[in-house]
PDB file of N, CA and C in Angstrom:
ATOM      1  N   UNK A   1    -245.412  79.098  70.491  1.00  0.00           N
ATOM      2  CA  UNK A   1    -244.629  79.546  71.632  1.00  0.00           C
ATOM      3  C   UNK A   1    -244.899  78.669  72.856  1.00  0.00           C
ATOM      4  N   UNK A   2    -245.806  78.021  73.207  1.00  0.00           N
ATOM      5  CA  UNK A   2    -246.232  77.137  74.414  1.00  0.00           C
ATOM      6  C   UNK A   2    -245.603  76.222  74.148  1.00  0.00           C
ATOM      7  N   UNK A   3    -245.906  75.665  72.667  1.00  0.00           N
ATOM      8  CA  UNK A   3    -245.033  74.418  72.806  1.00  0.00           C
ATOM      9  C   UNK A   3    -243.645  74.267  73.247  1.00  0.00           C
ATOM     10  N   UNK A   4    -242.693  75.375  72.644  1.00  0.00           N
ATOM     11  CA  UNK A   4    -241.778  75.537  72.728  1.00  0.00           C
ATOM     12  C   UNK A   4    -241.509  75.884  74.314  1.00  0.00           C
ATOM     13  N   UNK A   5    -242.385  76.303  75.243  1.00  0.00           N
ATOM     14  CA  UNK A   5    -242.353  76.446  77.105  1.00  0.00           C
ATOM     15  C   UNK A   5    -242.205  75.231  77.502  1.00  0.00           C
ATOM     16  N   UNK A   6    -243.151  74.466  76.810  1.00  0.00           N
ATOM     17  CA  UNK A   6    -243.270  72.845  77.729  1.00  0.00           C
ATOM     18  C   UNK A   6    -242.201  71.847  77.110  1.00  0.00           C
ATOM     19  N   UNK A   7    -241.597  72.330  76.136  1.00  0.00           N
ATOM     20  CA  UNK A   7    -240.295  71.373  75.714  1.00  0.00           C
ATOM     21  C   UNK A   7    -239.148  72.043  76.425  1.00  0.00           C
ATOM     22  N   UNK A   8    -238.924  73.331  76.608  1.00  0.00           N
ATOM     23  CA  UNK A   8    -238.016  73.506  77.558  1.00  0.00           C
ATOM     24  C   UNK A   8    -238.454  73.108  78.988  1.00  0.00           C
ATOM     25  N   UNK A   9    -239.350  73.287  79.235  1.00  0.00           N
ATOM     26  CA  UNK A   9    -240.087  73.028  80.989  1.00  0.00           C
ATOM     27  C   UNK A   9    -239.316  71.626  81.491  1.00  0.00           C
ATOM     28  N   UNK A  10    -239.719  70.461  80.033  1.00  0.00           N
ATOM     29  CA  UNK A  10    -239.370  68.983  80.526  1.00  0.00           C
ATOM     30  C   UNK A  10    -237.732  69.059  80.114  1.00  0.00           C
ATOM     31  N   UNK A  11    -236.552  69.886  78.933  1.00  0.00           N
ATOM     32  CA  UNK A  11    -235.739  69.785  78.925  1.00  0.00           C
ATOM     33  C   UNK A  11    -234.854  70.021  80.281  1.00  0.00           C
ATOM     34  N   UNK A  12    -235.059  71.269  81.016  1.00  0.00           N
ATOM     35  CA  UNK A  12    -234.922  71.413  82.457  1.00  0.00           C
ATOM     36  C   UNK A  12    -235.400  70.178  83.127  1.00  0.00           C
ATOM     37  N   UNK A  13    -236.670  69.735  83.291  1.00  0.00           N
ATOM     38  CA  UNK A  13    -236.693  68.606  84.563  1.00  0.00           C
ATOM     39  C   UNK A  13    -235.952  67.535  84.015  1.00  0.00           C
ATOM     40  N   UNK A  14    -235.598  67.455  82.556  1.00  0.00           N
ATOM     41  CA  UNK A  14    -234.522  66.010  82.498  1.00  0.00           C
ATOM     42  C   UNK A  14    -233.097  66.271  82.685  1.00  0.00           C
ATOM     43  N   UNK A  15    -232.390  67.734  83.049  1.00  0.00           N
ATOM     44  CA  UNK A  15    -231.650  67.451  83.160  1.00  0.00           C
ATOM     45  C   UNK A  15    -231.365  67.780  84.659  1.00  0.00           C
ATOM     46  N   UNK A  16    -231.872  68.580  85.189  1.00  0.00           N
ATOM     47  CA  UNK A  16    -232.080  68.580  86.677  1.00  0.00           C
ATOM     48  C   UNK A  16    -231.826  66.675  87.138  1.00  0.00           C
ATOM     49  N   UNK A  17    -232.913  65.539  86.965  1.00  0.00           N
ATOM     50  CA  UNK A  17    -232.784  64.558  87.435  1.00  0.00           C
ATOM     51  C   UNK A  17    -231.660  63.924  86.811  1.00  0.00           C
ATOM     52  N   UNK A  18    -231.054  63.727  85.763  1.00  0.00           N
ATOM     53  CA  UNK A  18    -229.873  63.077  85.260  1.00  0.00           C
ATOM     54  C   UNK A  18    -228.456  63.812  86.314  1.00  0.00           C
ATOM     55  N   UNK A  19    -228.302  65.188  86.040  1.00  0.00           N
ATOM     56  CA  UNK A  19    -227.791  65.689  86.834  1.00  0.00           C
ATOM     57  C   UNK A  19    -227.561  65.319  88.730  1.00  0.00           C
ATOM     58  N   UNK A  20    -228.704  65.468  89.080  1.00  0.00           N
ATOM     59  CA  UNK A  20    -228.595  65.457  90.518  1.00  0.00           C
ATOM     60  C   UNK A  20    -229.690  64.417  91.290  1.00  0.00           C
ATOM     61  N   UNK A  21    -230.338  63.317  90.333  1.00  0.00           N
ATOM     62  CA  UNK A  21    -231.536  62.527  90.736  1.00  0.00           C
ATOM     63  C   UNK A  21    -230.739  60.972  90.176  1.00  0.00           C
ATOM     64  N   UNK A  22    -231.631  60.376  89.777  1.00  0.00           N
ATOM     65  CA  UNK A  22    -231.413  58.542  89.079  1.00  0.00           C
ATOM     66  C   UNK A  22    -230.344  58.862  88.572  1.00  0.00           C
ATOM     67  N   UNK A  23    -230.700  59.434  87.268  1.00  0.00           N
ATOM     68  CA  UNK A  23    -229.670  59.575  86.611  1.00  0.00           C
ATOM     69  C   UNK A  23    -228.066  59.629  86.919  1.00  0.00           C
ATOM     70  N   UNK A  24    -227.736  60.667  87.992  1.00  0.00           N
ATOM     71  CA  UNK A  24    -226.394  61.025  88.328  1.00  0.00           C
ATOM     72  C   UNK A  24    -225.332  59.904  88.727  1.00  0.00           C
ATOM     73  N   UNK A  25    -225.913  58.545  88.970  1.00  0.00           N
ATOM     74  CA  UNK A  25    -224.835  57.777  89.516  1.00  0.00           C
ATOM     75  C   UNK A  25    -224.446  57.017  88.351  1.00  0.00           C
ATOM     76  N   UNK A  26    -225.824  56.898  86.881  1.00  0.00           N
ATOM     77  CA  UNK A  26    -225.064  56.039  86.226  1.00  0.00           C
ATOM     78  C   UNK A  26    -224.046  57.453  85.341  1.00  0.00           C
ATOM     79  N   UNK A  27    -224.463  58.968  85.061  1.00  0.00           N
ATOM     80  CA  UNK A  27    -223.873  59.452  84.636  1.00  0.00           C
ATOM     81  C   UNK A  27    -221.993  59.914  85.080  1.00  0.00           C
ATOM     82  N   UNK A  28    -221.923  59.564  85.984  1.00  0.00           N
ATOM     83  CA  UNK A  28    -220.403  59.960  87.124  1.00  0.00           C
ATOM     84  C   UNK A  28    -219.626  58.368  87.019  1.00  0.00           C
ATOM     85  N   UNK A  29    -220.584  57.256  86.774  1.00  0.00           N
ATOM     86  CA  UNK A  29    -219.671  56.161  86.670  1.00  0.00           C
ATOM     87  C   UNK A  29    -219.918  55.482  87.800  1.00  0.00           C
ATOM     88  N   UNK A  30    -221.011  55.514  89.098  1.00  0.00           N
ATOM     89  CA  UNK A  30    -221.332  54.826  89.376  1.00  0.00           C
ATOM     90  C   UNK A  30    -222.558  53.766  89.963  1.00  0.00           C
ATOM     91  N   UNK A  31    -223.269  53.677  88.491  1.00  0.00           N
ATOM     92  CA  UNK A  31    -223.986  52.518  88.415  1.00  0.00           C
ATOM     93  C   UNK A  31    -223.622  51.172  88.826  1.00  0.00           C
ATOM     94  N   UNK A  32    -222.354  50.677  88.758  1.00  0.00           N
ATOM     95  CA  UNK A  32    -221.693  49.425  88.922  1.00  0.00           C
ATOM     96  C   UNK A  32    -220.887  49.444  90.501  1.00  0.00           C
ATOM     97  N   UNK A  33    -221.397  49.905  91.563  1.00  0.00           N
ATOM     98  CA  UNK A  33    -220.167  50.457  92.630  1.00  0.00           C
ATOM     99  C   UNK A  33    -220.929  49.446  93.080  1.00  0.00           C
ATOM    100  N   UNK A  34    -221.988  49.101  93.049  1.00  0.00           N
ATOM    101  CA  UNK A  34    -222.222  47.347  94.501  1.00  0.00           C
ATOM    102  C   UNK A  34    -221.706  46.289  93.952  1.00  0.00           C
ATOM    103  N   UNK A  35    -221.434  46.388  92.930  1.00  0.00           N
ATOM    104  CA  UNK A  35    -220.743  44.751  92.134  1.00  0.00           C
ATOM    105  C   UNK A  35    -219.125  45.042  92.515  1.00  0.00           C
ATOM    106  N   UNK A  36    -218.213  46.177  92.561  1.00  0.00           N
ATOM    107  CA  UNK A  36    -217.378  46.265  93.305  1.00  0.00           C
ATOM    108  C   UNK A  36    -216.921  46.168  94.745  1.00  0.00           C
ATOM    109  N   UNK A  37    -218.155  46.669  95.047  1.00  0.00           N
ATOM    110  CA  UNK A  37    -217.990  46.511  97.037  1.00  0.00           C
ATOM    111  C   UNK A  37    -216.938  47.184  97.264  1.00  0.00           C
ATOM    112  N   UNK A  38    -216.481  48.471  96.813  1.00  0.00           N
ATOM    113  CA  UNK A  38    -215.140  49.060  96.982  1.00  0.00           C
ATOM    114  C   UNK A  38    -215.717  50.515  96.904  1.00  0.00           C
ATOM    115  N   UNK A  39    -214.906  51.384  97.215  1.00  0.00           N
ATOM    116  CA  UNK A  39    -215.354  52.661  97.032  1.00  0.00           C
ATOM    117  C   UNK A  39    -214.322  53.351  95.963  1.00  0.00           C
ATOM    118  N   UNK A  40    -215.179  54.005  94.667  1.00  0.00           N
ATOM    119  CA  UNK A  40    -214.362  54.597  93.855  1.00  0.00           C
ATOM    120  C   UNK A  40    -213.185  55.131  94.118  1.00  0.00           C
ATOM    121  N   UNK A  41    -211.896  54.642  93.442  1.00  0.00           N
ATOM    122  CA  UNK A  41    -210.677  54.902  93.664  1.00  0.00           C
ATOM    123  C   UNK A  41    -209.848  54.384  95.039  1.00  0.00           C
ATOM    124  N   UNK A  42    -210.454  53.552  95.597  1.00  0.00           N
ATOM    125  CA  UNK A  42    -209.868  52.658  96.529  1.00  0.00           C
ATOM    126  C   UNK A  42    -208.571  51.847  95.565  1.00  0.00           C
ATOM    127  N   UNK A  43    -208.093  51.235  96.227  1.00  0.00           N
ATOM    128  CA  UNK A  43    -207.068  50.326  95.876  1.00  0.00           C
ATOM    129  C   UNK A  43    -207.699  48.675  96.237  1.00  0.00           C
ATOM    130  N   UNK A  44    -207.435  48.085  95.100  1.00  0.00           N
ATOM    131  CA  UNK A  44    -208.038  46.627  94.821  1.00  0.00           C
ATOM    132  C   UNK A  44    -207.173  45.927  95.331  1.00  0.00           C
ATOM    133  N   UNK A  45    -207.620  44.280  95.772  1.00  0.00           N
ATOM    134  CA  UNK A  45    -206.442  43.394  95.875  1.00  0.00           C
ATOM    135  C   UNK A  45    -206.371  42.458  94.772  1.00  0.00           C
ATOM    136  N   UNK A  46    -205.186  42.644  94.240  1.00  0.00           N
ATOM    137  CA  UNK A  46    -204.944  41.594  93.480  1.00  0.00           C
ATOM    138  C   UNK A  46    -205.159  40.445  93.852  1.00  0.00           C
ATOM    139  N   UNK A  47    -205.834  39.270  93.104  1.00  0.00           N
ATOM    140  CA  UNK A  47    -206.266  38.201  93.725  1.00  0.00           C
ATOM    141  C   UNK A  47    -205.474  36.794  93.166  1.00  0.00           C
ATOM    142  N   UNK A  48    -204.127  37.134  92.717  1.00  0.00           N
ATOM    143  CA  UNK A  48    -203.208  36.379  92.434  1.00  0.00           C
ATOM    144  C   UNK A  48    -202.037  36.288  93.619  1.00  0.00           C
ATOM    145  N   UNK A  49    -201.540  37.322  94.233  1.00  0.00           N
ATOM    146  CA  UNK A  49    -200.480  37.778  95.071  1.00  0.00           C
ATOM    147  C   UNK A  49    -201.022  38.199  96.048  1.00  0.00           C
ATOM    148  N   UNK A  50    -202.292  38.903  96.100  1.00  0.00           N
ATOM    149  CA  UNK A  50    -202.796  39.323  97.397  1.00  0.00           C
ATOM    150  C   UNK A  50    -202.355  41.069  97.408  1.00  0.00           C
ATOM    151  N   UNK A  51    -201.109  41.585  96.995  1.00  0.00           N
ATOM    152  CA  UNK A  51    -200.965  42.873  96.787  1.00  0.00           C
ATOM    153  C   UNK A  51    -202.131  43.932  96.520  1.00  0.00           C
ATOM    154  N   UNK A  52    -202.324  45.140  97.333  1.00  0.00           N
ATOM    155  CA  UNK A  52    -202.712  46.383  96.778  1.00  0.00           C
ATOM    156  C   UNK A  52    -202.682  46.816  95.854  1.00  0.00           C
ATOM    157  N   UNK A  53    -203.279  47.197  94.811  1.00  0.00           N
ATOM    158  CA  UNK A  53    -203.301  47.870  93.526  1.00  0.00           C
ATOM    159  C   UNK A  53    -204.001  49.009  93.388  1.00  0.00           C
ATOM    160  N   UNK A  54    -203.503  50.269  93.042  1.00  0.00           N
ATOM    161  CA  UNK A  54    -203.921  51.779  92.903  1.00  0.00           C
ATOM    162  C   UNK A  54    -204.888  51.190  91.583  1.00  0.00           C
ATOM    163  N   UNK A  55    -206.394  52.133  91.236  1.00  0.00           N
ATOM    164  CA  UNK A  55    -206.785  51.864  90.418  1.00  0.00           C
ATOM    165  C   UNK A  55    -205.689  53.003  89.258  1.00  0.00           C
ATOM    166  N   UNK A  56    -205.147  53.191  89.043  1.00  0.00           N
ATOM    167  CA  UNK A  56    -204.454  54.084  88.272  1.00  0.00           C
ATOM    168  C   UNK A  56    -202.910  53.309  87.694  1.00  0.00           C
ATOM    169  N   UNK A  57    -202.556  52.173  88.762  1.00  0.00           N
ATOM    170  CA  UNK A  57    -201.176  51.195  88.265  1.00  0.00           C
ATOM    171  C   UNK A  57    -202.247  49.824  87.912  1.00  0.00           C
ATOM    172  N   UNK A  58    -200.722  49.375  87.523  1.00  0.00           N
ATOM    173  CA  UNK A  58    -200.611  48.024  87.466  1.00  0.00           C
ATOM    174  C   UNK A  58    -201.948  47.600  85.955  1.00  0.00           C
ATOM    175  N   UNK A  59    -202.595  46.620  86.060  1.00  0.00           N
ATOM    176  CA  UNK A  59    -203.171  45.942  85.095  1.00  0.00           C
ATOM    177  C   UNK A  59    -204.804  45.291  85.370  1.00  0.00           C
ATOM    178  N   UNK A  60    -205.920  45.523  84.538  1.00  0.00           N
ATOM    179  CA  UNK A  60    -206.746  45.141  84.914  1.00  0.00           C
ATOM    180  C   UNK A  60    -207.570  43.828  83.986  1.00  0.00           C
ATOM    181  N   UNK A  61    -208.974  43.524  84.261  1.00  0.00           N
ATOM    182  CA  UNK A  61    -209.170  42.392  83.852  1.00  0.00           C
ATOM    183  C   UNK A  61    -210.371  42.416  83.871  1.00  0.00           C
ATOM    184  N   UNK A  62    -211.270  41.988  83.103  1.00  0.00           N
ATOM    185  CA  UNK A  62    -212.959  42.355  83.410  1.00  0.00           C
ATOM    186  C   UNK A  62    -213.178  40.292  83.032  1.00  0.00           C
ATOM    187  N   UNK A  63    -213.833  40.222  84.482  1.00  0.00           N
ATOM    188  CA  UNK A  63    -213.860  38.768  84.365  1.00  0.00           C
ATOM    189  C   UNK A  63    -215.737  38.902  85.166  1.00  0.00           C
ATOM    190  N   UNK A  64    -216.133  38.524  84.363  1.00  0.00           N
ATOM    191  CA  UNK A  64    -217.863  37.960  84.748  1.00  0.00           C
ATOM    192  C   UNK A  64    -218.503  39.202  85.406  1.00  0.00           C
ATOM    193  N   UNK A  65    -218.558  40.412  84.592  1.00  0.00           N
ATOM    194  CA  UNK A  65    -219.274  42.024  84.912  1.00  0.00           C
ATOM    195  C   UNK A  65    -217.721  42.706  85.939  1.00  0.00           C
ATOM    196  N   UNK A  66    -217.107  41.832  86.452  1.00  0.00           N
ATOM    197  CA  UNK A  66    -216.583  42.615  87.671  1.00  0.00           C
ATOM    198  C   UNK A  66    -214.431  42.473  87.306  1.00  0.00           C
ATOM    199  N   UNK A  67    -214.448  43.914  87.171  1.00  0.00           N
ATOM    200  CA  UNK A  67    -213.190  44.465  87.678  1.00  0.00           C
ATOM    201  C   UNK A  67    -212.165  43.553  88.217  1.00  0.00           C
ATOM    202  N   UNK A  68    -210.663  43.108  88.183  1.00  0.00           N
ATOM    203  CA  UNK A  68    -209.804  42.917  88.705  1.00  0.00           C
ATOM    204  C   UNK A  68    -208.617  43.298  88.336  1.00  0.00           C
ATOM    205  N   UNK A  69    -208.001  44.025  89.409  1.00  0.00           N
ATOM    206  CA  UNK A  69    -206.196  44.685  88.906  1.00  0.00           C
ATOM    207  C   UNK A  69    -205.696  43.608  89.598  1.00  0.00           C
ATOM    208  N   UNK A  70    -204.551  43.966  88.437  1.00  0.00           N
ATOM    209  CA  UNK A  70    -202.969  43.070  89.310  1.00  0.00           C
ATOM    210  C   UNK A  70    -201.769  43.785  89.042  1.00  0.00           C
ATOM    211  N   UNK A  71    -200.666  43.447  90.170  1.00  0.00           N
ATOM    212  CA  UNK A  71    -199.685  44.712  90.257  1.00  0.00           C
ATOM    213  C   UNK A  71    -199.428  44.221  89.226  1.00  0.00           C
ATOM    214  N   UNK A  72    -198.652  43.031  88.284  1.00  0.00           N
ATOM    215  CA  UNK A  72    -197.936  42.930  87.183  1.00  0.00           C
ATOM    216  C   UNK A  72    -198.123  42.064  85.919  1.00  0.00           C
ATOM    217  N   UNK A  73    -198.088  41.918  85.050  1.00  0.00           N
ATOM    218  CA  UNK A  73    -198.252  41.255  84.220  1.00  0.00           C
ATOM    219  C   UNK A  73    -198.370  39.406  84.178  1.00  0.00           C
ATOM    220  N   UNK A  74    -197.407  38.826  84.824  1.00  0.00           N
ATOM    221  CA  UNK A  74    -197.200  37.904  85.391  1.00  0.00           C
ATOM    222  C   UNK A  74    -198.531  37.294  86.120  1.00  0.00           C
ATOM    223  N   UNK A  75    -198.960  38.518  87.081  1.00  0.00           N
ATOM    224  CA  UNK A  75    -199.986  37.707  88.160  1.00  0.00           C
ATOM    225  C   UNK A  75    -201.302  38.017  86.984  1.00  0.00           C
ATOM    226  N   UNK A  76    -201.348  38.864  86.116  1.00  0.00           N
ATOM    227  CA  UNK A  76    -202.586  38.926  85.018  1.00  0.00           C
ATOM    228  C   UNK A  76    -202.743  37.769  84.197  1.00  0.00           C
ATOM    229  N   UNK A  77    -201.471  37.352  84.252  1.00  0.00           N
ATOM    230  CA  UNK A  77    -201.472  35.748  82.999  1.00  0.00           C
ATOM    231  C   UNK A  77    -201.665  34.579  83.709  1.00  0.00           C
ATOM    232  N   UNK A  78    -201.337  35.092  85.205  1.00  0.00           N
ATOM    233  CA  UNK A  78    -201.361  33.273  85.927  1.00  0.00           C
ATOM    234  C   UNK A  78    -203.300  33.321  86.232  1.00  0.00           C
ATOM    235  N   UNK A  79    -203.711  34.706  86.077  1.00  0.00           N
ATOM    236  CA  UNK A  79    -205.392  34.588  86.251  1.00  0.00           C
ATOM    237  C   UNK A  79    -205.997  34.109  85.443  1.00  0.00           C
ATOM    238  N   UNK A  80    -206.094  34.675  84.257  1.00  0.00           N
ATOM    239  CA  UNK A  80    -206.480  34.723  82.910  1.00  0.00           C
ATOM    240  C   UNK A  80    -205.850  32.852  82.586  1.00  0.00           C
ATOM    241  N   UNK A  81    -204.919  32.143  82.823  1.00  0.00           N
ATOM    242  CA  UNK A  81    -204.868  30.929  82.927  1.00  0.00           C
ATOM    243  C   UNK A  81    -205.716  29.507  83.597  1.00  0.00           C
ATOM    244  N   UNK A  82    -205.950  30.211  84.840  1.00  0.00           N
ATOM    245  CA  UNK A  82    -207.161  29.571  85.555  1.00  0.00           C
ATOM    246  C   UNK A  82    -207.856  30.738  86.741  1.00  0.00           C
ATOM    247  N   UNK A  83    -208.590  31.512  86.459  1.00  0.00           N
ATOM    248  CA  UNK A  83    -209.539  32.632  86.982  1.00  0.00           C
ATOM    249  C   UNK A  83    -210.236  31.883  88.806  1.00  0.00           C
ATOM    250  N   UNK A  84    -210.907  30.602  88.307  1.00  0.00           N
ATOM    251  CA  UNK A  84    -211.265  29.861  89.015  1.00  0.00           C
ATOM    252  C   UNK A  84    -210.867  29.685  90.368  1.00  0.00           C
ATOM    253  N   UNK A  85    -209.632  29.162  89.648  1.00  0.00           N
ATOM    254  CA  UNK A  85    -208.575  29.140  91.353  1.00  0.00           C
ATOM    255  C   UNK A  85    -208.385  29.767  92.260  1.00  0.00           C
ATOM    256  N   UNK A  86    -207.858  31.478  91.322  1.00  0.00           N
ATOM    257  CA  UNK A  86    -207.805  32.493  92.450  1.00  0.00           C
ATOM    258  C   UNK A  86    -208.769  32.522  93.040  1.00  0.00           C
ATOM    259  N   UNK A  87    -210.252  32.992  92.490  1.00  0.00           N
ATOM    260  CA  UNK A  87    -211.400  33.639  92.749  1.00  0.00           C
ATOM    261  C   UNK A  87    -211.662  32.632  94.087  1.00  0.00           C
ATOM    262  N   UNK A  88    -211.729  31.077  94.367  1.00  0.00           N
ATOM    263  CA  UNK A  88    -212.208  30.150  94.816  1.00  0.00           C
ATOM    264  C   UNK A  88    -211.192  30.551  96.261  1.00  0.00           C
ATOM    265  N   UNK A  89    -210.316  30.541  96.169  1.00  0.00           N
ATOM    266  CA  UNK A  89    -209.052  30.796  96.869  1.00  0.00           C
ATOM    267  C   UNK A  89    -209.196  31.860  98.147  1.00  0.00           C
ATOM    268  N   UNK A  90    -210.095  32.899  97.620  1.00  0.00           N
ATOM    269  CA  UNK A  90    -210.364  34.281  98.176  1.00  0.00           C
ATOM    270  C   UNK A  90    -211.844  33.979  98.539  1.00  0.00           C
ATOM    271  N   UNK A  91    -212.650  32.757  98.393  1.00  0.00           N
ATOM    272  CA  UNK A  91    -213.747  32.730  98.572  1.00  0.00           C
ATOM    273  C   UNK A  91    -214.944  33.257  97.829  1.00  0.00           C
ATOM    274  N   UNK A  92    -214.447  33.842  97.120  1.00  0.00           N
ATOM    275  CA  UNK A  92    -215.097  34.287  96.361  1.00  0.00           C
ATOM    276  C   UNK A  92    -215.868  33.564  95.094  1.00  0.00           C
ATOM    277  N   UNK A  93    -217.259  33.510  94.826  1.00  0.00           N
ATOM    278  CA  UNK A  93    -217.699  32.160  93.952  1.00  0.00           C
ATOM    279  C   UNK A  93    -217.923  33.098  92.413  1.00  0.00           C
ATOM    280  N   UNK A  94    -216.993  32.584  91.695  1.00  0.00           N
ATOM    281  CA  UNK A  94    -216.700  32.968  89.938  1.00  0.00           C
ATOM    282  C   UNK A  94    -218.331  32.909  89.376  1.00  0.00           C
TER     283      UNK A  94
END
């Protein structure tokens, strides 16, 4: 019976901290929010056209750990063609 106290005792403190401690940001999805520099559910700029993109439209792209939407198909293929350019373009170093 003790044993069985102190395996629930630590089942409670692990989920207490996953829940509401370390744990909770990678469990909710955001572990990765400083490599975005955006705040969940913001709208991205496409870095082909420069356009706004809802994270919910348009088209995305996982280029070197990090996220990119584009409103349309078109500006996804002219990236995915040379990534470089845009990224360099926006200052941003690939």
């Amino acid at each position: 019976m003790e044993g069985l106290l102190t395996f629930l005792a630590f089942a409670g403190l692990f989920y207490l901290m996953m829940r509401y401690g370390c744990g909770a940001h990678m469990v909710h999805g955001h572990g990765r929010q400083g490599m975005n520099h955006r705040a969940p559910g913001s709208p991205s700029r496409d870095p082909v056209c420069g356009m706004n993109v809802a994270p919910t439209t348009g088209y995305s792209r996982m280029y070197r750990g990090r996220e990119y939407r584009f409103c349309s198909r078109q500006c996804l293929d002219q990236f995915d063609a040379a990534p470089e350019r845009y990224l360099s373009e926006q200052g941003e170093t690939p």
